[in-house]
N, C-alpha and C. Protein backbone atom coordinates (compact mmCIF):
# COMPACT_ATOMS: atom_id res chain seq x y z
N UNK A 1 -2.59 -6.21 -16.35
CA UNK A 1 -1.52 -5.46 -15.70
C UNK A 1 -1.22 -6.08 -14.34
N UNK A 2 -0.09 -5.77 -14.09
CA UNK A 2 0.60 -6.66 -12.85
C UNK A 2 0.76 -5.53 -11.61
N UNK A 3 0.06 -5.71 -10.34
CA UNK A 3 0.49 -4.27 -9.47
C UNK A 3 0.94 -5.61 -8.30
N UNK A 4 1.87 -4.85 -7.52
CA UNK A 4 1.63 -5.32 -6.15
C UNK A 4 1.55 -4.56 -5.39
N UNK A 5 0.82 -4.99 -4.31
CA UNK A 5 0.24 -4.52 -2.93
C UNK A 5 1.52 -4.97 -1.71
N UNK A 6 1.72 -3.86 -1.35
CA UNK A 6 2.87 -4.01 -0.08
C UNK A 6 2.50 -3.50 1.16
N UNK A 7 1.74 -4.36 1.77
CA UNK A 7 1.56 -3.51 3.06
C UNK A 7 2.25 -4.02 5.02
N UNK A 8 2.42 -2.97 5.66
CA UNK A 8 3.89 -2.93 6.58
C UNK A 8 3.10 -3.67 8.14
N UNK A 9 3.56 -3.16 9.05
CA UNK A 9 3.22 -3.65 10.13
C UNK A 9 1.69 -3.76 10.62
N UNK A 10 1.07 -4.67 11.14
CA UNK A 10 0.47 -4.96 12.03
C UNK A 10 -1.11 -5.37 10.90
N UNK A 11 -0.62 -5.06 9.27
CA UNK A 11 -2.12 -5.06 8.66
C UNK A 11 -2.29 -6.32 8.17
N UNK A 12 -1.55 -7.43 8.46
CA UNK A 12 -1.88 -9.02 8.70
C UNK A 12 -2.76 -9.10 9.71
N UNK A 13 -2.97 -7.79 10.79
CA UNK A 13 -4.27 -8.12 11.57
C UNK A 13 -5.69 -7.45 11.16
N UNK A 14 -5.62 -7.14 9.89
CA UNK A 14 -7.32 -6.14 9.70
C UNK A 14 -7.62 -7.24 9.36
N UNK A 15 -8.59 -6.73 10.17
CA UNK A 15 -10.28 -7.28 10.28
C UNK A 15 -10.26 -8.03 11.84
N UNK A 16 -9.35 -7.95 12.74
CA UNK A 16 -9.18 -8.21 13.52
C UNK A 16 -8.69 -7.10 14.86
N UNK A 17 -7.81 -6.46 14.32
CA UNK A 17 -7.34 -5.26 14.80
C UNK A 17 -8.05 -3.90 15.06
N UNK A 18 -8.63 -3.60 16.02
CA UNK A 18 -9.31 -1.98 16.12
C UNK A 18 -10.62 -1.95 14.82
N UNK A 19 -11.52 -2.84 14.70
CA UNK A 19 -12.54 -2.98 13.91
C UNK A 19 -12.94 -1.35 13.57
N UNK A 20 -12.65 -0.69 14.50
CA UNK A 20 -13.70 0.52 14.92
C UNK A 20 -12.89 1.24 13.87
N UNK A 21 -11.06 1.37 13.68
CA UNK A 21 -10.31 2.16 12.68
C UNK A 21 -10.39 1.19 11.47
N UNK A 22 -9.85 -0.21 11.58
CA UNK A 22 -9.57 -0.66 10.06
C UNK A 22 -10.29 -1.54 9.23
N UNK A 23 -11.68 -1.63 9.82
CA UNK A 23 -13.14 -2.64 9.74
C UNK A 23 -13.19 -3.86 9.86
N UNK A 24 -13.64 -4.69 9.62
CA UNK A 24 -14.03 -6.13 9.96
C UNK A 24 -13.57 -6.71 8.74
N UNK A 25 -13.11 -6.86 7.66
CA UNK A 25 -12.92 -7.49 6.53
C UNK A 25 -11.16 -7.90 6.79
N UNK A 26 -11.05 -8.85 6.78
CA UNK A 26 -9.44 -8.80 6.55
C UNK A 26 -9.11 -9.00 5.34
N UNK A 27 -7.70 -8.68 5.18
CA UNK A 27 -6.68 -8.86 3.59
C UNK A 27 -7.40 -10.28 3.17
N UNK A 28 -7.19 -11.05 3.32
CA UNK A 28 -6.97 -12.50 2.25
C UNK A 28 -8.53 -12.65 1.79
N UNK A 29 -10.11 -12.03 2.65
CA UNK A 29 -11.35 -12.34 1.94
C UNK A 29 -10.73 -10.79 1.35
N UNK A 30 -10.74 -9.24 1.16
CA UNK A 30 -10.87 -8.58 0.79
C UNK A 30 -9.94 -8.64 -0.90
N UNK A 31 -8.80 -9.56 -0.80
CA UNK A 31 -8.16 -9.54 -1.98
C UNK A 31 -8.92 -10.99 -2.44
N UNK A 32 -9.67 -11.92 -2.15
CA UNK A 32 -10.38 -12.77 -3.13
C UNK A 32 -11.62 -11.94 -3.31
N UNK A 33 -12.35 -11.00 -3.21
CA UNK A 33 -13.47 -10.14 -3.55
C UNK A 33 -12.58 -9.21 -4.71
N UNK A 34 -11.19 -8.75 -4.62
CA UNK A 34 -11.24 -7.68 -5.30
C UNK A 34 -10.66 -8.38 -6.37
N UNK A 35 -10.16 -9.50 -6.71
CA UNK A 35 -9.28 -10.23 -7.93
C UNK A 35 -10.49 -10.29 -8.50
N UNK A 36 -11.52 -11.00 -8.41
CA UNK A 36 -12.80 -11.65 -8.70
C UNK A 36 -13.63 -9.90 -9.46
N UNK A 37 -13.44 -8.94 -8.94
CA UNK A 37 -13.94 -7.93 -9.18
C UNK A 37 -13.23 -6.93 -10.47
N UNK A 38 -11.68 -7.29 -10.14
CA UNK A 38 -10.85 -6.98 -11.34
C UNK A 38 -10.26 -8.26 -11.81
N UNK A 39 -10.60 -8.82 -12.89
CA UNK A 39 -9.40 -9.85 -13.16
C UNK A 39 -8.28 -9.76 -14.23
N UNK A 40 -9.01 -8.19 -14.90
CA UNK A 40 -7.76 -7.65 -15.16
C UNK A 40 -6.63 -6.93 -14.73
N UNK A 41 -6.66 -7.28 -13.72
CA UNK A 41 -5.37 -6.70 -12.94
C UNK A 41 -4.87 -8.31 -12.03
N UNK A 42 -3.88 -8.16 -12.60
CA UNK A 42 -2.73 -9.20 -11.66
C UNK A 42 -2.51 -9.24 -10.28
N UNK A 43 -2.90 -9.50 -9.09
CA UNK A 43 -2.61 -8.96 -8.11
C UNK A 43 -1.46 -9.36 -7.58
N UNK A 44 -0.32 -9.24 -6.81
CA UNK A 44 0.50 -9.81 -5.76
C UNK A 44 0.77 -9.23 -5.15
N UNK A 45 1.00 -10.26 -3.54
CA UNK A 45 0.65 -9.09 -2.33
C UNK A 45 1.41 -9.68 -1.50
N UNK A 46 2.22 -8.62 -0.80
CA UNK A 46 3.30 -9.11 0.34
C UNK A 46 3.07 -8.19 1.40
N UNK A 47 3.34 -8.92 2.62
CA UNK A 47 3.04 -7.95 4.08
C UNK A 47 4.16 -8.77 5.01
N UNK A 48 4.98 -7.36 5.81
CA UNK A 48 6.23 -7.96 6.57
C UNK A 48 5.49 -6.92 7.67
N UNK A 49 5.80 -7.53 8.82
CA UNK A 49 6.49 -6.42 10.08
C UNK A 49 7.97 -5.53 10.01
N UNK A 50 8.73 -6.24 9.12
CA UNK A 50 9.67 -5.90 9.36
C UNK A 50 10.19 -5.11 8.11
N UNK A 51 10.80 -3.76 8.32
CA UNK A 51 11.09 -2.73 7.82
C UNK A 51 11.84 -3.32 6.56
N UNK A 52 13.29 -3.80 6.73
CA UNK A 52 13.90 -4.48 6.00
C UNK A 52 13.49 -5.23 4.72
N UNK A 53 12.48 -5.94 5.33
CA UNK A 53 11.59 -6.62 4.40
C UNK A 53 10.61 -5.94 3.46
N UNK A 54 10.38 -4.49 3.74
CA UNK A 54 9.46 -4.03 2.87
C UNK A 54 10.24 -3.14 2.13
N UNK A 55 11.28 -2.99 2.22
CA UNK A 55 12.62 -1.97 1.19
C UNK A 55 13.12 -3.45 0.61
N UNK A 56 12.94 -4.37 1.24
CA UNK A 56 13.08 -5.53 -0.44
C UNK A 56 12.20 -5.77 -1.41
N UNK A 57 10.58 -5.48 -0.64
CA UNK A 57 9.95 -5.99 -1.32
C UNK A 57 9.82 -4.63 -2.72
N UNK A 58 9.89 -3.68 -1.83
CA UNK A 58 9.77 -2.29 -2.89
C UNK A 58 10.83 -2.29 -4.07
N UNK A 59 12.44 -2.41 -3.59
CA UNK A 59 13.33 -2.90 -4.32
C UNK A 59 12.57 -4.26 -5.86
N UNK A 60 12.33 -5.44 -5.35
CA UNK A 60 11.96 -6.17 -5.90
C UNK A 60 11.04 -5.87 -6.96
N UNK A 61 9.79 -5.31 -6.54
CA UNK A 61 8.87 -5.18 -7.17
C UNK A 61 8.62 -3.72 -8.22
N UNK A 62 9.57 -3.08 -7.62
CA UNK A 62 10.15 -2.40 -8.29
C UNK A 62 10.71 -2.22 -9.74
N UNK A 63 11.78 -3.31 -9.39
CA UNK A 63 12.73 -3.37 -10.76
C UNK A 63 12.07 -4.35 -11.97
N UNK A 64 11.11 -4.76 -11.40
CA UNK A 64 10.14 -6.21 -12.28
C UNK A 64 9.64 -5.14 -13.32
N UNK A 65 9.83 -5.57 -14.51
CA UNK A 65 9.36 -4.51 -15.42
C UNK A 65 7.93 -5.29 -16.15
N UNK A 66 7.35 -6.35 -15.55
CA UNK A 66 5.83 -6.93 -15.39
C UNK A 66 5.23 -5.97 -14.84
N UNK A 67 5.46 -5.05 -13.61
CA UNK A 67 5.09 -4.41 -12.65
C UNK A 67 4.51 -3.31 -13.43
N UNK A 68 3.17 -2.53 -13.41
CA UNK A 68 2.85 -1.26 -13.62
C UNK A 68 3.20 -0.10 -12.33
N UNK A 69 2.95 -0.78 -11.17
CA UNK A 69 3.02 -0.09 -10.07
C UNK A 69 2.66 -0.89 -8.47
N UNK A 70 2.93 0.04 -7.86
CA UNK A 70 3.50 -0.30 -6.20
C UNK A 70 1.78 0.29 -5.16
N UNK A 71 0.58 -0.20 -5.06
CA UNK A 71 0.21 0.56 -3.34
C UNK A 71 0.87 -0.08 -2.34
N UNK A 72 1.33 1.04 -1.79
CA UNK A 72 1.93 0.72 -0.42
C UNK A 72 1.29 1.45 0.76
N UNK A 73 0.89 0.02 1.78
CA UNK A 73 0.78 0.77 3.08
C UNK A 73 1.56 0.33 3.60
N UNK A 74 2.65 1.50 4.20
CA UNK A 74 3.96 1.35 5.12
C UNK A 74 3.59 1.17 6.38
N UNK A 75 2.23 1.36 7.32
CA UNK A 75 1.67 1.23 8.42
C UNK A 75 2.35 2.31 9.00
N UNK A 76 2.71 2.35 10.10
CA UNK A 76 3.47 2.74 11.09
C UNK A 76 5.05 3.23 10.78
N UNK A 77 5.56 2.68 10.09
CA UNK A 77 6.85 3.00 9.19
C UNK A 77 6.31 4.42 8.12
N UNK A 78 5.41 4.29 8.18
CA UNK A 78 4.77 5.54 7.20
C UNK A 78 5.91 6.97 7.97
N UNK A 79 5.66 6.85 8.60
CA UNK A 79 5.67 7.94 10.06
C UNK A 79 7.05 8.54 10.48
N UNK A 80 8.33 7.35 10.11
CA UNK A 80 8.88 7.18 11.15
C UNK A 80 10.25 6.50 10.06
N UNK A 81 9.96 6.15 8.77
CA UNK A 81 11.03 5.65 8.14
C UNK A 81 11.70 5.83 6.77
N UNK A 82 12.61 6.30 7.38
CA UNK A 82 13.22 7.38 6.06
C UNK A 82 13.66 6.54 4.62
N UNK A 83 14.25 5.09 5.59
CA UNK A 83 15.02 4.20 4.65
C UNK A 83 13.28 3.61 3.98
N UNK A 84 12.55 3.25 4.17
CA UNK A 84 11.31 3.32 3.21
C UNK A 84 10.93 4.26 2.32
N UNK A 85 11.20 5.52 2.67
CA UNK A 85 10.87 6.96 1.81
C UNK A 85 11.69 6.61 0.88
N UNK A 86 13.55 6.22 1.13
CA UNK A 86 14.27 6.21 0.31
C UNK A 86 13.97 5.47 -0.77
N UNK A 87 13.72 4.25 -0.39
CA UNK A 87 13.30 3.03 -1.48
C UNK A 87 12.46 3.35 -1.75
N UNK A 88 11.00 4.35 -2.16
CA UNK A 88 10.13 4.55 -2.79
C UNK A 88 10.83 5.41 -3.57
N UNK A 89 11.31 6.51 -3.24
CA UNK A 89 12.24 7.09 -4.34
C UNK A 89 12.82 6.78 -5.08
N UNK A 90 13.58 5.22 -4.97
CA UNK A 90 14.48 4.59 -6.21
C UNK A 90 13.42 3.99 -6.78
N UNK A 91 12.10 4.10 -6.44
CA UNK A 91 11.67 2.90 -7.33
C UNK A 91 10.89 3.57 -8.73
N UNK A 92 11.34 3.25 -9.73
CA UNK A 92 11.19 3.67 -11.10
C UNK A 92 9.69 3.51 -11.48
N UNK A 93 8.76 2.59 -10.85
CA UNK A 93 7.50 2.90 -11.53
C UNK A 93 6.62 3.28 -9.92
N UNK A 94 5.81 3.59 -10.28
CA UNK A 94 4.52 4.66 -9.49
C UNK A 94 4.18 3.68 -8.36
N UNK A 95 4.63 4.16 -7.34
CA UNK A 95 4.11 4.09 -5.84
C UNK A 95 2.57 5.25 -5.39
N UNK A 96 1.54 4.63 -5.11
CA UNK A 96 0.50 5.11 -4.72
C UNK A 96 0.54 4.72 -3.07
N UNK A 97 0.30 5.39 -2.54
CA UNK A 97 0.22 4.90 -0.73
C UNK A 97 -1.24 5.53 -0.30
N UNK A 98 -1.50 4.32 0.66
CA UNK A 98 -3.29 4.09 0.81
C UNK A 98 -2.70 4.13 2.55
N UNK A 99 -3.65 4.55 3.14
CA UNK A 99 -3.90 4.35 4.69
C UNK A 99 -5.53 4.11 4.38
N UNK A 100 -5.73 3.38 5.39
CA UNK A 100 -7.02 2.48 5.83
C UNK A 100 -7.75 4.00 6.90
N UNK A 101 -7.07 4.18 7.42
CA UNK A 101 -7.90 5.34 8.15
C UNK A 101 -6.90 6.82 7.72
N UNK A 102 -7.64 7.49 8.27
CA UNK A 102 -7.17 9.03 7.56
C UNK A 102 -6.09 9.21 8.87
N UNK A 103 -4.72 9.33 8.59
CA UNK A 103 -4.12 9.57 9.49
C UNK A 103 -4.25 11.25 10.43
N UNK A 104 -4.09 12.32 9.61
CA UNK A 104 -4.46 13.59 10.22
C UNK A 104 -5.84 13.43 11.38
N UNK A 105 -6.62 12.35 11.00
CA UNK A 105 -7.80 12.77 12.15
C UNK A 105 -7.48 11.70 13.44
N UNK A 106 -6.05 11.34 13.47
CA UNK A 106 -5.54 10.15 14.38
C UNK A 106 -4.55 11.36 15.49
N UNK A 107 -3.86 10.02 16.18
CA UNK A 107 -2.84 10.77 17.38
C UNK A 107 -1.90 12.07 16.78
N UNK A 108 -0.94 12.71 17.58
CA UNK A 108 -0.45 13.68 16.60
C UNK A 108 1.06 13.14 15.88
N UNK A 109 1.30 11.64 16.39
CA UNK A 109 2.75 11.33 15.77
C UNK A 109 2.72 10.48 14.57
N UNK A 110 0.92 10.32 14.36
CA UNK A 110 0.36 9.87 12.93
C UNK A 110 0.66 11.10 11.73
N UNK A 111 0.77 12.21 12.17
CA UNK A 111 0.18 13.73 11.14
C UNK A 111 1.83 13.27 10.53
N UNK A 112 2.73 12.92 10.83
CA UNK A 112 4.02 13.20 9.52
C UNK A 112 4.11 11.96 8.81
N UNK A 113 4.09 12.33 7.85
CA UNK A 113 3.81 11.20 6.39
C UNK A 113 5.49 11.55 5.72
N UNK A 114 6.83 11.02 5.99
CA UNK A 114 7.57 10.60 5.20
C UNK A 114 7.38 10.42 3.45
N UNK A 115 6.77 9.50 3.21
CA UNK A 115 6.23 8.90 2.03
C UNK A 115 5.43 9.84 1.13
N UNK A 116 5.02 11.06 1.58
CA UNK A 116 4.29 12.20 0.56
C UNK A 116 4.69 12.32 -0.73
N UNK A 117 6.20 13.00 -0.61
CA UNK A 117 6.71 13.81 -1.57
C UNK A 117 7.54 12.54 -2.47
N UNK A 118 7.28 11.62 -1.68
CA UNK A 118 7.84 10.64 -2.38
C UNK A 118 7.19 9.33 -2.90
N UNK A 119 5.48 9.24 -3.24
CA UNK A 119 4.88 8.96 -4.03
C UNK A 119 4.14 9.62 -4.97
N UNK A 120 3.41 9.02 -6.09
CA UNK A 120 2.81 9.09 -6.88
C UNK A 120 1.83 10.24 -6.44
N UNK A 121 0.75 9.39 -5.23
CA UNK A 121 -0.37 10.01 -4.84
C UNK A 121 -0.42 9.28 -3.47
N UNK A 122 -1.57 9.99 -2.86
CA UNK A 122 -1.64 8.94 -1.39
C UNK A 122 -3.14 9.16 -0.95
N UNK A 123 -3.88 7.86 -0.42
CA UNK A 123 -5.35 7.98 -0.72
C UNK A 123 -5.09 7.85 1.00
N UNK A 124 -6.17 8.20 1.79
CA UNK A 124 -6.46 7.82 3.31
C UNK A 124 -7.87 8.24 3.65
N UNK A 125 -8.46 7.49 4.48
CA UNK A 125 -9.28 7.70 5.15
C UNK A 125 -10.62 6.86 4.49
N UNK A 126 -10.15 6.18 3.40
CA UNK A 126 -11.51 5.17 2.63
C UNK A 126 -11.46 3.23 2.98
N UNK A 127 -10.89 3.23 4.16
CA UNK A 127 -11.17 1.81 4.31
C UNK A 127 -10.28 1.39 3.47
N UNK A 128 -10.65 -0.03 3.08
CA UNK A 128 -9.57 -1.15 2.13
C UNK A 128 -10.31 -0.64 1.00
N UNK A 129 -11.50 0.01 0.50
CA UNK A 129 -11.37 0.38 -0.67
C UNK A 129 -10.25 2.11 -1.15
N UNK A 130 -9.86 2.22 -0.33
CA UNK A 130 -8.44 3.16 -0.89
C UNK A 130 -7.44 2.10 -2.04
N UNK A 131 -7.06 0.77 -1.88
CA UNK A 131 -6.88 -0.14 -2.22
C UNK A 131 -7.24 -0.38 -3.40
N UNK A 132 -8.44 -0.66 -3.42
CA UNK A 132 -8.81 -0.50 -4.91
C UNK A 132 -8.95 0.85 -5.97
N UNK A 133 -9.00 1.78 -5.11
CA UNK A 133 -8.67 3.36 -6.24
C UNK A 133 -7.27 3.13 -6.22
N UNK A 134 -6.47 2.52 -5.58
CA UNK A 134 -5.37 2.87 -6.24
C UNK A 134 -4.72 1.93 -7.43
N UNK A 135 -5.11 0.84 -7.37
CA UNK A 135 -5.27 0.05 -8.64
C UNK A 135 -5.87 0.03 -9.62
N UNK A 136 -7.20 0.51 -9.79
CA UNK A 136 -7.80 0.93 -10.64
C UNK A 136 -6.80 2.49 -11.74
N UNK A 137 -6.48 3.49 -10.45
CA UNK A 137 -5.18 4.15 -11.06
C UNK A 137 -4.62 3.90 -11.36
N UNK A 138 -3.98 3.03 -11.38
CA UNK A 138 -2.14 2.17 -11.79
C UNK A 138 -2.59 2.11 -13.29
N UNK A 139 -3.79 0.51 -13.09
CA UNK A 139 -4.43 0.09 -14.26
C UNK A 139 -4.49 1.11 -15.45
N UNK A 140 -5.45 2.20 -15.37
CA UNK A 140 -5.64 3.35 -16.03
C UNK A 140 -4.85 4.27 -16.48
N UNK A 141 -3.62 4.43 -15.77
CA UNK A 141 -2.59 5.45 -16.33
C UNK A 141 -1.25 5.21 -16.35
N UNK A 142 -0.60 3.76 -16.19
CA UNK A 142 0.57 3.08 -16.57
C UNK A 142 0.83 2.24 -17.66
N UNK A 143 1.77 1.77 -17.74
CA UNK A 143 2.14 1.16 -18.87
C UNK A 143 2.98 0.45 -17.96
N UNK A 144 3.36 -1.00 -18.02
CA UNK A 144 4.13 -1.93 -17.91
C UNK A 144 5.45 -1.79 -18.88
């Protein structure tokens, strides 16, 4: 099965960024541990800063009917961007959204999640393995 991973601003810096919220592992060793761990699952993985860029990538990955499904971490756009909510809404197969830290136990302009009512499910507060429950889900209860 084919998922991609879309994640938004600033998480080209985990494992570098605030160790203390998003841990020491960054994306590129954490996705050669987790391919190696699933190799039945397809991985592809895109990360923009820029808003624009992640309502293409959702668009895109979206309409790919290879695709079982979408985790998305919107980062900071989580919060704050409607035109992302929107494009999870058009998108025809299952958006799961993962936060790396539990946003409710963060600042108070973290607590509004846009993206709720308009995914699948939404995992937070388990590190980069939120990441992998949500692929393991896709895997398990989609169809391509």
């Amino acid at each position: 099965m084919q998922i991609a991973i879309i994640n938004g601003p600033n998480l080209n810096l985990t494992g570098i960024r605030e160790p203390e919220i998003y841990g020491n592992t960054g994306m590129d060793a954490w996705l050669l541990q987790t391919k190696a761990k699933h190799p039945d699952i397809d991985i592809s993985y895109y990360q923009s800063n820029v808003e624009g860029e992640i309502i293409n990538a959702l668009q895109q990955f979206g309409q790919d009917k290879a695709f079982g499904g979408i985790v998305l971490n919107a980062g900071a756009y989580t919060h704050t961007s409607i035109a992302i909510a929107d494009a999870v809404a058009a998108t025809p197969i299952p958006v799961i959204a993962v936060h790396i830290s539990n946003p409710l136990s963060r600042e108070p302009e973290r607590h509004t999640d846009l993206l709720l009512g308009k995914c699948k499910g939404v995992i937070s507060g388990l590190g980069l393995y939120g990441y992998e429950l949500a692929m393991v889900y896709l895997r398990d209860n989609t169809t391509p």
